[in-house]
Protein backbone atom coordinates (compact mmCIF):
# COMPACT_ATOMS: atom_id res chain seq x y z
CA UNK A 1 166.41 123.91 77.38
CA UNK A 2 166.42 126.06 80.85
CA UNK A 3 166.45 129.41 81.20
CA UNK A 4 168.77 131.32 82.30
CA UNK A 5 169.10 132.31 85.80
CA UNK A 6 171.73 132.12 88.79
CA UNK A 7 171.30 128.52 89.93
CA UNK A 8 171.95 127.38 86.46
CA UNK A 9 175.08 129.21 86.55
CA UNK A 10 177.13 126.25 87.61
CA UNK A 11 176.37 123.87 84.45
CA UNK A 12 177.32 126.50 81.82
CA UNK A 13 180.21 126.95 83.06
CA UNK A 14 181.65 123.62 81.32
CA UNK A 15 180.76 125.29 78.01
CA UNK A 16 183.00 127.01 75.61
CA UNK A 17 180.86 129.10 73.90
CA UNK A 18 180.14 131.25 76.92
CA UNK A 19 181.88 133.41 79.98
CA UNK A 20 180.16 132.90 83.12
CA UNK A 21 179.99 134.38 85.88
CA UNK A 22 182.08 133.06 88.90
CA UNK A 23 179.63 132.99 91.98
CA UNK A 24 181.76 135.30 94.06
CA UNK A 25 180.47 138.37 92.01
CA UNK A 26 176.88 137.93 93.40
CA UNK A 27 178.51 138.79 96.94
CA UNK A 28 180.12 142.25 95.53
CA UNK A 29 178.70 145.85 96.96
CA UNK A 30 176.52 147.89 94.91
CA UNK A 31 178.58 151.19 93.86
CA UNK A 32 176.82 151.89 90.89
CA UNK A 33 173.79 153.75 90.14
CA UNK A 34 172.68 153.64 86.40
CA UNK A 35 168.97 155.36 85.06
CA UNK A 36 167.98 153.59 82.02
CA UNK A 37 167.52 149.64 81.44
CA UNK A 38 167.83 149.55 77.68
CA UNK A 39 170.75 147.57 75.58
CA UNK A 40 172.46 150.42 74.84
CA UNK A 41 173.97 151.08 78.57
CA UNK A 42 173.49 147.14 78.83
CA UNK A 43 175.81 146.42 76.32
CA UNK A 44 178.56 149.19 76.47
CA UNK A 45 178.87 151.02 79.96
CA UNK A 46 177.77 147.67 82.35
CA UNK A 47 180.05 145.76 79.57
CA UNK A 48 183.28 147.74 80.78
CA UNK A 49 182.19 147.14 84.26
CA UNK A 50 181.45 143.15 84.22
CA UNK A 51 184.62 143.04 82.82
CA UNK A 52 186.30 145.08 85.42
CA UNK A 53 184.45 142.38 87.66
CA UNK A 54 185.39 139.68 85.98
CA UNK A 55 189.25 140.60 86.90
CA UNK A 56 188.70 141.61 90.21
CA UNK A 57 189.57 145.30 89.71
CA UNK A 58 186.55 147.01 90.20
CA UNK A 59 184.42 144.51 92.64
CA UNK A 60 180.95 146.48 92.64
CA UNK A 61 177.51 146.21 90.96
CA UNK A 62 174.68 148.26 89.14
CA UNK A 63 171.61 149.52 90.59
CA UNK A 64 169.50 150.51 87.73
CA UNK A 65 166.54 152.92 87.94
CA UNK A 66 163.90 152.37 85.54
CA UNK A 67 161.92 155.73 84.61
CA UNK A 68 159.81 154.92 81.76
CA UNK A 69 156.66 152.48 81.23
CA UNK A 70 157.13 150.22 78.71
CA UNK A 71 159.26 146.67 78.92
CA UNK A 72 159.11 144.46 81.91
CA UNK A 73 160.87 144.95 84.88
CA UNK A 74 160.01 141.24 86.24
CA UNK A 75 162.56 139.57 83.12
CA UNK A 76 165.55 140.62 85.20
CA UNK A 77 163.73 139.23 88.74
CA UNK A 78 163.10 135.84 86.96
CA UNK A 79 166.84 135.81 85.71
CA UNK A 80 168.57 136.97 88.75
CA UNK A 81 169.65 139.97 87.01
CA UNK A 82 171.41 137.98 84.42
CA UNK A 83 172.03 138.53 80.63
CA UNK A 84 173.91 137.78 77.25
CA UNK A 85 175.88 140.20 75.22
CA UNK A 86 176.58 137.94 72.09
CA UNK A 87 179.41 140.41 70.32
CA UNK A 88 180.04 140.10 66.41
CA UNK A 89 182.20 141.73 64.15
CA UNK A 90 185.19 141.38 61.84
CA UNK A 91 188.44 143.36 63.21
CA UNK A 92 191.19 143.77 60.36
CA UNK A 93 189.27 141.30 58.19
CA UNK A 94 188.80 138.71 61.03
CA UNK A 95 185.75 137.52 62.33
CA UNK A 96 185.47 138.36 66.03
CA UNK A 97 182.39 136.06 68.56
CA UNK A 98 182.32 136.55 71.91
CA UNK A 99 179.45 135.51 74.26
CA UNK A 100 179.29 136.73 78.36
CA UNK A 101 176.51 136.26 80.42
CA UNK A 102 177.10 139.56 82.21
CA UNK A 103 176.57 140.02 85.93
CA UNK A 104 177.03 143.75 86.46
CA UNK A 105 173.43 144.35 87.73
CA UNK A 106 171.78 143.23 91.03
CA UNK A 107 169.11 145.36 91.07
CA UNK A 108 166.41 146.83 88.37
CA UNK A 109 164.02 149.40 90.50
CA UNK A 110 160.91 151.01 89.35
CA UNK A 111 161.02 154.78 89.71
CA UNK A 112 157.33 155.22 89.86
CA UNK A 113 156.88 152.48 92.81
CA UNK A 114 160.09 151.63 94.23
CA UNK A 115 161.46 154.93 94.59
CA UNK A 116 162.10 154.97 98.25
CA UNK A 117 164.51 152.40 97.48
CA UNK A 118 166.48 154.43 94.80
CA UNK A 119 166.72 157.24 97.47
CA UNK A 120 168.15 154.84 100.28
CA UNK A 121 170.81 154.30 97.97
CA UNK A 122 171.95 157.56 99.09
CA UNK A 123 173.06 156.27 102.52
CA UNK A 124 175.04 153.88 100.73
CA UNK A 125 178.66 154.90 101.51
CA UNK A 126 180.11 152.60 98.67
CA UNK A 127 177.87 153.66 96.25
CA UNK A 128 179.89 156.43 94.24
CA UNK A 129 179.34 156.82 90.57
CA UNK A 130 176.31 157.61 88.19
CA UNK A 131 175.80 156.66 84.60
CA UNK A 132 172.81 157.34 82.61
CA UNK A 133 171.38 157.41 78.96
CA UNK A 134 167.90 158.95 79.07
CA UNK A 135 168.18 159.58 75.02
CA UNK A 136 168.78 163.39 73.64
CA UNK A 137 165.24 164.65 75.47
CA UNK A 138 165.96 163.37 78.79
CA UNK A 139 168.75 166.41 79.70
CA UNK A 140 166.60 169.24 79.57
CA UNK A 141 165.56 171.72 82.18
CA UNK A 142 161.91 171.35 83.00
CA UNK A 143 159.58 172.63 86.35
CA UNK A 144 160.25 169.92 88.54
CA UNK A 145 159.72 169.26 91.99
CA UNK A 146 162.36 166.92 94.05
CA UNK A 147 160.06 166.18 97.00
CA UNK A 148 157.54 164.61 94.26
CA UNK A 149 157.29 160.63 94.46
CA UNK A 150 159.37 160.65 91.60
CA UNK A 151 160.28 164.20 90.37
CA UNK A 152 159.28 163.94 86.84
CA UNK A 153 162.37 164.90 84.85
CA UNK A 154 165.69 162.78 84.63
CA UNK A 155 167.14 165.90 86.53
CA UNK A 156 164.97 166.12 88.97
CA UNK A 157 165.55 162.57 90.00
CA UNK A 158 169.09 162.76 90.01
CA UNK A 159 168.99 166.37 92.11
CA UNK A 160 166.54 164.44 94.11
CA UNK A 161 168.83 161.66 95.42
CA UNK A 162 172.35 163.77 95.66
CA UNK A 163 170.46 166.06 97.92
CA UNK A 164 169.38 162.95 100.05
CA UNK A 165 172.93 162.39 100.04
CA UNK A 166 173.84 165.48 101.44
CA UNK A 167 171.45 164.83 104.32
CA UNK A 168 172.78 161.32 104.89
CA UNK A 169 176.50 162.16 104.96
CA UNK A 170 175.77 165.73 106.56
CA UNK A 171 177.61 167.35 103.12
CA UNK A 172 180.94 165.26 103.70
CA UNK A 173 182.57 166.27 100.78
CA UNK A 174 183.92 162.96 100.93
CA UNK A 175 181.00 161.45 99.82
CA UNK A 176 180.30 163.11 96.61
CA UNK A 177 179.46 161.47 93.22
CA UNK A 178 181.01 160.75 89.98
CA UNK A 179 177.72 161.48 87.33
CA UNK A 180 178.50 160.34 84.13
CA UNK A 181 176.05 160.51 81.57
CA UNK A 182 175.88 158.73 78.06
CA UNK A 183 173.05 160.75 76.06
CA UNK A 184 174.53 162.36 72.85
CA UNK A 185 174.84 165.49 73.43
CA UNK A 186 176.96 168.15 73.13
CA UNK A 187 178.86 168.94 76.61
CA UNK A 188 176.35 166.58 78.14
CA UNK A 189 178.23 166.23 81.69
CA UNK A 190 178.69 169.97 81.45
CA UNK A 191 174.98 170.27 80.14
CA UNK A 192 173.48 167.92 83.25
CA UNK A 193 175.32 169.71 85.88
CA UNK A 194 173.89 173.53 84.62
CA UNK A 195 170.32 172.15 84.86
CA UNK A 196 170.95 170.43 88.08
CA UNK A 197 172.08 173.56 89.59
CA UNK A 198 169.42 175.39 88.16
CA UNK A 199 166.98 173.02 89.75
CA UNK A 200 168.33 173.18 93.16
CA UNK A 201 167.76 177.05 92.98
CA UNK A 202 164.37 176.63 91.99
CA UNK A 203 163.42 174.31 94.77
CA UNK A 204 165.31 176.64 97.14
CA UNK A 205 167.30 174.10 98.58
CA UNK A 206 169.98 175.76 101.15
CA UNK A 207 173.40 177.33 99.63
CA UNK A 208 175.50 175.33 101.57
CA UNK A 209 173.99 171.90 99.79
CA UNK A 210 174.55 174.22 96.42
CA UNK A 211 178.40 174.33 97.60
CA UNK A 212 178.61 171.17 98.08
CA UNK A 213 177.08 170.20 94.91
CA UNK A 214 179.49 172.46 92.81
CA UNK A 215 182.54 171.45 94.97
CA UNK A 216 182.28 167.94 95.94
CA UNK A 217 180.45 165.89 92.64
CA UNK A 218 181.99 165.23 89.29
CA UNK A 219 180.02 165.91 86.23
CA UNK A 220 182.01 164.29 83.18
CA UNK A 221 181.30 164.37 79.82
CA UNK A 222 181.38 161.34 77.89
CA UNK A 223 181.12 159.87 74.25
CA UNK A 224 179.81 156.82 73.70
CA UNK A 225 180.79 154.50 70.66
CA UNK A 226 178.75 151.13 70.13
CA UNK A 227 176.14 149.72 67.83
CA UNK A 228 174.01 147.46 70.41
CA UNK A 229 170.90 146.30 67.88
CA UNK A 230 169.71 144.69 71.52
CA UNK A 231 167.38 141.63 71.31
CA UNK A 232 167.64 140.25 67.76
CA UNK A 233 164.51 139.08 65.88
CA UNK A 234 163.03 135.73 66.93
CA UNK A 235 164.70 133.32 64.38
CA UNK A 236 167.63 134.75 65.10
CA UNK A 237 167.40 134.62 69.14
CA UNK A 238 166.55 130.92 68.83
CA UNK A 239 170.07 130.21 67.45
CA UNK A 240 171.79 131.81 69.23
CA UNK A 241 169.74 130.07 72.30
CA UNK A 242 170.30 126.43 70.54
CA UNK A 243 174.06 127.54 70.71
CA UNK A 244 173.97 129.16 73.97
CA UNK A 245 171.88 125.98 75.72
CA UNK A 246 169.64 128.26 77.29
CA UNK A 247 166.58 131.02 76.81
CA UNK A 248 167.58 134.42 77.42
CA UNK A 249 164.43 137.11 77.72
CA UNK A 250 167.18 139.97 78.03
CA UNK A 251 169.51 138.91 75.59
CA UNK A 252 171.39 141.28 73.56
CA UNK A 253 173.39 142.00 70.56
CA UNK A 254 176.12 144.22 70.13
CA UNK A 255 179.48 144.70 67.58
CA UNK A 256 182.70 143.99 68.30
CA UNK A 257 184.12 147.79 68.43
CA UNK A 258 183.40 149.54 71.67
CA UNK A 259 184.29 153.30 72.86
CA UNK A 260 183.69 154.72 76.07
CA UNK A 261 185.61 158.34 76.72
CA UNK A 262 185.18 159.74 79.83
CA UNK A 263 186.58 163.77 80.45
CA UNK A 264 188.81 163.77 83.14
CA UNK A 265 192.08 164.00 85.02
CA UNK A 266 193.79 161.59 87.18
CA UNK A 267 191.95 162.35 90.14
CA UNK A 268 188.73 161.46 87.67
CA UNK A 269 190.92 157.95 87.06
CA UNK A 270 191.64 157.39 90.34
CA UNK A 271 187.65 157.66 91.41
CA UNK A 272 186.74 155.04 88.32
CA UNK A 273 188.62 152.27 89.40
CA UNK A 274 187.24 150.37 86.30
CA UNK A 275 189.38 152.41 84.59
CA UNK A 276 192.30 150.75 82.62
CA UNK A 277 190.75 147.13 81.97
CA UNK A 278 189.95 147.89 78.21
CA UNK A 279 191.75 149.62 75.33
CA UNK A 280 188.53 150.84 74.75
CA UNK A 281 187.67 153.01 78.21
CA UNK A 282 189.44 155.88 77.60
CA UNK A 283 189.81 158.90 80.04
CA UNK A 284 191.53 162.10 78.83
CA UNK A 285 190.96 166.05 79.32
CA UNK A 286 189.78 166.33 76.18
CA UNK A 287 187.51 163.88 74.19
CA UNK A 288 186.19 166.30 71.77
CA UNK A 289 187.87 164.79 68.67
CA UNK A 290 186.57 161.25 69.62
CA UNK A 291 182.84 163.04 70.22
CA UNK A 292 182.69 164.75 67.49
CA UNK A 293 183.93 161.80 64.82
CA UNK A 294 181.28 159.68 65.89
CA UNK A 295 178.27 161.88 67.02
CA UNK A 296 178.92 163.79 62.91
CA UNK A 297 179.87 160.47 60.89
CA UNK A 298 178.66 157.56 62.64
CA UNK A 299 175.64 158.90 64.03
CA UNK A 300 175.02 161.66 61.83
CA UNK A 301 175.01 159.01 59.12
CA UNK A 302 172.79 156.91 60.87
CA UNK A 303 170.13 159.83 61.28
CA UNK A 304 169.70 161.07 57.39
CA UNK A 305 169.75 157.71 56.13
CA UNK A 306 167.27 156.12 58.90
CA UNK A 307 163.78 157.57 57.14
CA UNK A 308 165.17 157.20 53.32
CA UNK A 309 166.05 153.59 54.20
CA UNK A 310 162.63 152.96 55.55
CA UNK A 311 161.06 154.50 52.43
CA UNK A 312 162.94 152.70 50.88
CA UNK A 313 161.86 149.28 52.09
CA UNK A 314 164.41 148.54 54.34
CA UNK A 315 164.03 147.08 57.57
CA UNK A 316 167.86 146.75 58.70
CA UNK A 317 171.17 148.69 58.21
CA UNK A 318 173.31 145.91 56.87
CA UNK A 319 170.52 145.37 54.34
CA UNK A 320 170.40 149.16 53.59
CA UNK A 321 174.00 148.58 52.77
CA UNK A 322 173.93 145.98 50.23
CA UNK A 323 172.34 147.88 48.69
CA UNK A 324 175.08 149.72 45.75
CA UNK A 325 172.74 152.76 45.24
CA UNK A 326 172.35 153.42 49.33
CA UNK A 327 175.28 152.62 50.24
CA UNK A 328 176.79 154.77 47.83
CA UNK A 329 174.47 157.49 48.91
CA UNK A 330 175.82 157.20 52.44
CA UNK A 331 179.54 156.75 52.13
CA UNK A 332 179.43 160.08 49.56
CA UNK A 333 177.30 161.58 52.41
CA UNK A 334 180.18 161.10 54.70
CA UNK A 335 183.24 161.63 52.71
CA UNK A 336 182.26 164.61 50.39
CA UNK A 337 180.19 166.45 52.91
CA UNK A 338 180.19 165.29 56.73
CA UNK A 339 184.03 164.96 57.14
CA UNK A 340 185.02 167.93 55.78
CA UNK A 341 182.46 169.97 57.38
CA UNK A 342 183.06 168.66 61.00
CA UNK A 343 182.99 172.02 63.49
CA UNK A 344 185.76 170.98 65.28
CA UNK A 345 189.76 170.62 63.49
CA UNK A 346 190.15 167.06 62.32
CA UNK A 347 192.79 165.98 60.74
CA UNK A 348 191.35 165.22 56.86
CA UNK A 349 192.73 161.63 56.77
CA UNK A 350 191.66 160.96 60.29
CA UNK A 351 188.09 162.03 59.29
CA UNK A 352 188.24 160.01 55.93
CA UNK A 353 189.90 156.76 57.63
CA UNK A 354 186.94 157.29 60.56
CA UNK A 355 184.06 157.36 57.36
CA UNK A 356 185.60 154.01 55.83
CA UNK A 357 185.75 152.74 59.25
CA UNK A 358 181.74 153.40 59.89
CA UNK A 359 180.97 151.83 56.44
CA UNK A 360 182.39 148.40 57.28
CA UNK A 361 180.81 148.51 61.04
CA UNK A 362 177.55 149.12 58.84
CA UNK A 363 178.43 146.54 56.72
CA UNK A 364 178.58 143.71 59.59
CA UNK A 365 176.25 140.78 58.63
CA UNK A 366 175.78 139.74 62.44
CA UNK A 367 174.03 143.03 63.31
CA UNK A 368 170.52 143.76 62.63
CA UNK A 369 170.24 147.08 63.51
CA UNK A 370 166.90 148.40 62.62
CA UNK A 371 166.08 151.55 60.95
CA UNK A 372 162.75 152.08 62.93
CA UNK A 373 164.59 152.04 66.29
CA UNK A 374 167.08 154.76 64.57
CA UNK A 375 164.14 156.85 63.87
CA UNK A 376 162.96 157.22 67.30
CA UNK A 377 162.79 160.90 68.09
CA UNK A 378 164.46 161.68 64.54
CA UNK A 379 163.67 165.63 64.88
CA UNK A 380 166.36 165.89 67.84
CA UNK A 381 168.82 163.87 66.18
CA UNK A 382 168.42 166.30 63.35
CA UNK A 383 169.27 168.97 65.25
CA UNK A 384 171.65 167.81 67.81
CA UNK A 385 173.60 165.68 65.12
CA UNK A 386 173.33 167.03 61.74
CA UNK A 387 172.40 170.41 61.57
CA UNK A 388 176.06 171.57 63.37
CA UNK A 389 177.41 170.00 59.80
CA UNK A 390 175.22 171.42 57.69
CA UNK A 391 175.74 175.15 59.15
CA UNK A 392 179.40 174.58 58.87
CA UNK A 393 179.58 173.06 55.66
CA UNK A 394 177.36 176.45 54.34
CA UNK A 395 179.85 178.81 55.97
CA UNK A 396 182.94 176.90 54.93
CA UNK A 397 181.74 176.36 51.00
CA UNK A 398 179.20 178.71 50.76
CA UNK A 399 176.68 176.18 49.24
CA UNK A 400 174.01 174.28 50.69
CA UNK A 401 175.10 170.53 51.04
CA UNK A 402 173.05 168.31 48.57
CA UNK A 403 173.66 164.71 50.23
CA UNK A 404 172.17 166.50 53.53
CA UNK A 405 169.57 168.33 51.65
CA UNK A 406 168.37 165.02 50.44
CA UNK A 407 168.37 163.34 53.78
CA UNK A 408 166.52 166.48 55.07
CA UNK A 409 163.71 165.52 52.10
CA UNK A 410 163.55 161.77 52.93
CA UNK A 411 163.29 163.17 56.75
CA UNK A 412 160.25 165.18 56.40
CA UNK A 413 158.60 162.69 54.08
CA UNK A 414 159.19 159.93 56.53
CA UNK A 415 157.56 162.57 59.26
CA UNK A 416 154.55 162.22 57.00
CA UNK A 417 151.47 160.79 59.59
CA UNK A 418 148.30 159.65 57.21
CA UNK A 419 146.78 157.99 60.25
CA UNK A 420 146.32 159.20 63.62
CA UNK A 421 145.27 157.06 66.53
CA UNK A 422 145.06 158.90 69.61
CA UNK A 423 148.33 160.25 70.32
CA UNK A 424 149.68 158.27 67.97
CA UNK A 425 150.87 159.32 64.63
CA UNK A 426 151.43 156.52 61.74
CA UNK A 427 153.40 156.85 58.15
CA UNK A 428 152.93 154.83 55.71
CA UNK A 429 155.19 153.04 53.26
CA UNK A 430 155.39 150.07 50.73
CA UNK A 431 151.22 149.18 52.02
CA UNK A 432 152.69 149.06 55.88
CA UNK A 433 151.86 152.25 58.85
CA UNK A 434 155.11 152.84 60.98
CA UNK A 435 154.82 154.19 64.17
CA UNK A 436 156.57 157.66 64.04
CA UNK A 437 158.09 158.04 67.96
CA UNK A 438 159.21 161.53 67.40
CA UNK A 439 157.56 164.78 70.31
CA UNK A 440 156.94 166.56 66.65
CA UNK A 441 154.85 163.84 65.33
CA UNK A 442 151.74 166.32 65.89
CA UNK A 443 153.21 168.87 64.90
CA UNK A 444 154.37 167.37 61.22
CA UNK A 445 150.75 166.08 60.97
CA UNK A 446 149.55 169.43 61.26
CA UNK A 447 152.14 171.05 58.63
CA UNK A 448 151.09 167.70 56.50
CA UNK A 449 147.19 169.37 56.09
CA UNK A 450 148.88 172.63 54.45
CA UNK A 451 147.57 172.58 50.56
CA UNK A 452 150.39 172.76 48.89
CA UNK A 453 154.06 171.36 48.90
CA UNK A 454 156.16 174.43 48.77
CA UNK A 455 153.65 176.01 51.36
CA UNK A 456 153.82 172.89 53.27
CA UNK A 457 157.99 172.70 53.01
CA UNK A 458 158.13 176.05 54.17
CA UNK A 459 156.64 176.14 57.13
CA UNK A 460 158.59 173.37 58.18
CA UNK A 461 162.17 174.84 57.16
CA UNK A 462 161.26 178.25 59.07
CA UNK A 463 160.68 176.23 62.44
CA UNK A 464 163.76 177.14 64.17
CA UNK A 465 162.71 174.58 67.17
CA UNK A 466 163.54 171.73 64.27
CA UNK A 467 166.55 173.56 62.93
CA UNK A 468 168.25 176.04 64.95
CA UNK A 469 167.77 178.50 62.15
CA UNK A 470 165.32 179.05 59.64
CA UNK A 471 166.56 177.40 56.55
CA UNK A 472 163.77 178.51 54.04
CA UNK A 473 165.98 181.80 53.67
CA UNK A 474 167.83 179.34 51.42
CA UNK A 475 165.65 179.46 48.28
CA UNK A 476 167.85 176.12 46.31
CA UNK A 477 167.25 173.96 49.04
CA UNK A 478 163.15 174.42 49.74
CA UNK A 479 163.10 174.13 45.79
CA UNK A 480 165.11 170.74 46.14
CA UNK A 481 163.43 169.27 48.62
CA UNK A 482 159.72 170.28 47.19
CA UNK A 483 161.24 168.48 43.94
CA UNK A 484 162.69 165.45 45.84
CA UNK A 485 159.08 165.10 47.75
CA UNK A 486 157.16 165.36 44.85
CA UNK A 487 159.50 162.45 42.90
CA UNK A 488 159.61 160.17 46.40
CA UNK A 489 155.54 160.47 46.63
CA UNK A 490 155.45 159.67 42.61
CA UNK A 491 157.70 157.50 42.26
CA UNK A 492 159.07 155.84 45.28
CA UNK A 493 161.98 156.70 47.46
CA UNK A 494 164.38 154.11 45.76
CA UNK A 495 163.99 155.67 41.81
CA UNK A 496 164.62 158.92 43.56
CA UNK A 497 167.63 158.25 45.20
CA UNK A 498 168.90 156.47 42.27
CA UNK A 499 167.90 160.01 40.29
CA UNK A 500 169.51 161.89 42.68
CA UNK A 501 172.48 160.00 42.43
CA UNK A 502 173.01 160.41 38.85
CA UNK A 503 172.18 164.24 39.35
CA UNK A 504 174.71 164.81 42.00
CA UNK A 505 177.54 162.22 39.95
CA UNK A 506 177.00 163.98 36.85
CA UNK A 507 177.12 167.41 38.27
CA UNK A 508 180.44 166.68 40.07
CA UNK A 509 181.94 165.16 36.49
């Protein structure tokens, strides 16, 4: 079996079982520029785009930046570039497979050593739009310098190379940018473009580039809609292989459903000629509804389940779900408490329909989405997904929300470091450490040493950098979650779920 790369192109193409590239696409301009490498962008935004290739509409290619450290840059040299999105799901009860070796990217650049090249890209006349997913902590305002060899902060790159544009083009507004980025956040176009600006007057760059800046570039927000797993465990990658007829080191997974919603006008449409090739690209003037279904339900479902599932010895979300007593914890979670509570007006039955919806995309037995990667920085999914809910939900029934109070118990225990190597904080559950990737993992260990519980749970509900507000004002919910803690460290997270359950059920009888 060979792997894949470009010159093997032309003997997969007599397959069936996947879309390959036609060799014309190699010849395309770059007019992309994407930070981030991972699946996620990979399998959703570069998706749309491949396919926009694939039927000559769009006719450009990805130049990806690569910020971080970790994974291997020299897996896309060896494969030209080159990966598989294998796409499974059931649509209206039918089983959906699609395989596409996708060839949306011709470059992957290092920011730390190649970044000389990323700024040349700013003499690139074709090269008009910007896409990026640096996760919830990458769009924030930090001291950064652009003349640095890379500025440090996601921003500061980004101001970096639009000012090198300016220079290159002499502040043609002609050649301004379309930035579009992923991360899930609230107004994140909006969000980007304030701490840009703020950036340029801190480096004290001239007013006139500021003009242009504000005047010329296109900040959108976006929502993002797409469970991408990524590379699937090793048993399961060698199938897929065997039915592929070639080794894939960047392969990927990803469901069937797919949202991308852009905010924009025409004249947005008209400078995203990708635009229209997919029922699921969708630019309108308002995607708020569309945000705010997914980022409260989808992923605010995802985020207080991800550290009871792992307590509870789960290593995947479609094995979380077979089970009756979690997945009845999460679909109540939604339904009785997320959808009604959602700070935006949604139509009840859109909200409900949207919950059901999630369930059976959780439910799909060809994704192995794992808990562990949902965890990763779990404190600013808490407060960027959930805790907008949970205020609402107190305003609106003047209660505090016990599914959410729950997950906010299974949360902190999960945050519970009994090893610490280095920088490195490690949990521990069912005789295995987990690696807790969260900025407060020092800061929970720390909390951890208090002496008692309810001192300890305190603490941690006044820290308005976790919440937004200090929740140990609310008396019934540190009590709750000092009594769920207390049950989860003596008897296991699974017999207290199941005791909560019959709590909550008998309550509501």
């Amino acid at each position: 079996m060979g792997n894949l790369f470009r010159e093997n192109l032309r003997q997969l193409r007599s397959q069936s079982s996947v879309i390959v590239p036609d060799d014309t696409i190699f010849h395309l301009p770059e007019k992309v520029l994407q930070f981030g490498t991972g699946a996620f962008l990979r399998g959703l935004a570069d998706y749309f785009i491949d396919k926009a290739n694939r039927q000559g509409v769009f006719n450009g290619r990805i130049v990806v930046v690569k910020s971080t450290d970790d994974g291997d840059l020299k897996a896309f040299e060896r494969q030209d570039n080159l990966y598989t999105i294998c796409t499974r799901g059931i649509e209206n009860g039918v089983s959906k497979e699609e395989n596409i070796i996708s060839s949306a990217i011709s470059r992957v650049l290092s920011a730390k050593t190649q970044w000389s090249l990323v700024l040349d890209l700013a003499k690139n006349s074709a090269v008009s739009i910007v896409i990026s997913n640096t996760t919830e902590i990458g769009i924030q305002l930090v001291q950064d310098d652009i003349y640095q060899w890379p500025p440090v902060s996601f921003p500061g790159k980004l101001l970096a190379f639009l000012y090198a544009r300016y220079v290159a083009f002499g502040g043609n507004p002609e050649f301004g940018v379309v930035i579009i980025p992923t991360e899930l956040i609230t107004d994140n176009g909006k969000k980007l473009e304030s701490i840009v600006l703020e950036l340029a007057h801190r480096n004290g760059l001239e007013a006139a580039f500021i003009d242009w800046l504000e005047q010329s570039n296109f900040f959108c927000n976006s929502l993002v809609d797409r469970i991408v797993p990524g590379k699937p465990e090793e048993a399961v990658l060698k199938d897929l292989e065997a039915e592929l007829g070639y080794r894939d080191e960047l392969l990927i997974t990803a469901e069937h459903y797919h949202l991308w919603a852009i905010e924009g006008d025409e004249t947005i449409r008209k400078k995203l000629p990708f635009y229209g090739v997919d029922a699921g690209l969708i630019i309108e003037p308002d995607i708020e509804l569309y945000r705010e279904l997914k980022l409260r339900l989808l992923n605010g479902a995802h985020t207080l389940g991800g550290g009871l599932a792992h307590l509870c010895g789960f290593k995947t979300v479609v094995e979380a779900m077979g089970n009756p007593f979690f997945s009845t914890y999460l679909a109540n979670l939604m339904e009785t408490e997320i959808a009604p509570a959602i700070p935006y007006p949604v139509d009840p039955e859109v909200a409900l329909n949207f919950s059901r919806q999630v369930i059976e995309r959780f439910q799909n037995p060809y994704i192995q989405h794992k808990w562990l990667n949902i965890t990763q920085n779990y404190s600013a999914k808490i407060l960027s997904r959930v805790m907008p809910t949970f205020v609402n939900y107190e305003k609106v029934r003047e209660t505090v929300p016990d599914y959410m109070a729950f997950g906010f118990a299974a949360y902190i225990y999960y945050m519970k470091a009994v090893r610490k190597d280095g920088d490195n904080y490690y949990g521990l559950a069912h005789g295995a450490h987990y690696l807790i990737q969260d900025q407060k993992a020092a800061y929970f260990y720390q909390k951890w040493q208090v002496p008692t519980l309810p001192e300890t749970v305190k603490a941690i509900l006044k820290d308005q950098s976790i919440w937004g507000k200090d929740l140990a004002k609310a008396e019934v919910l540190s009590q709750n979650i000092v009594s769920y803690l207390e049950s989860i460290k003596q008897h296991g997270a699974m017999e207290t779920l199941k005791s909560f359950l019959e709590k909550v059920e008998y309550a509501g009888a």
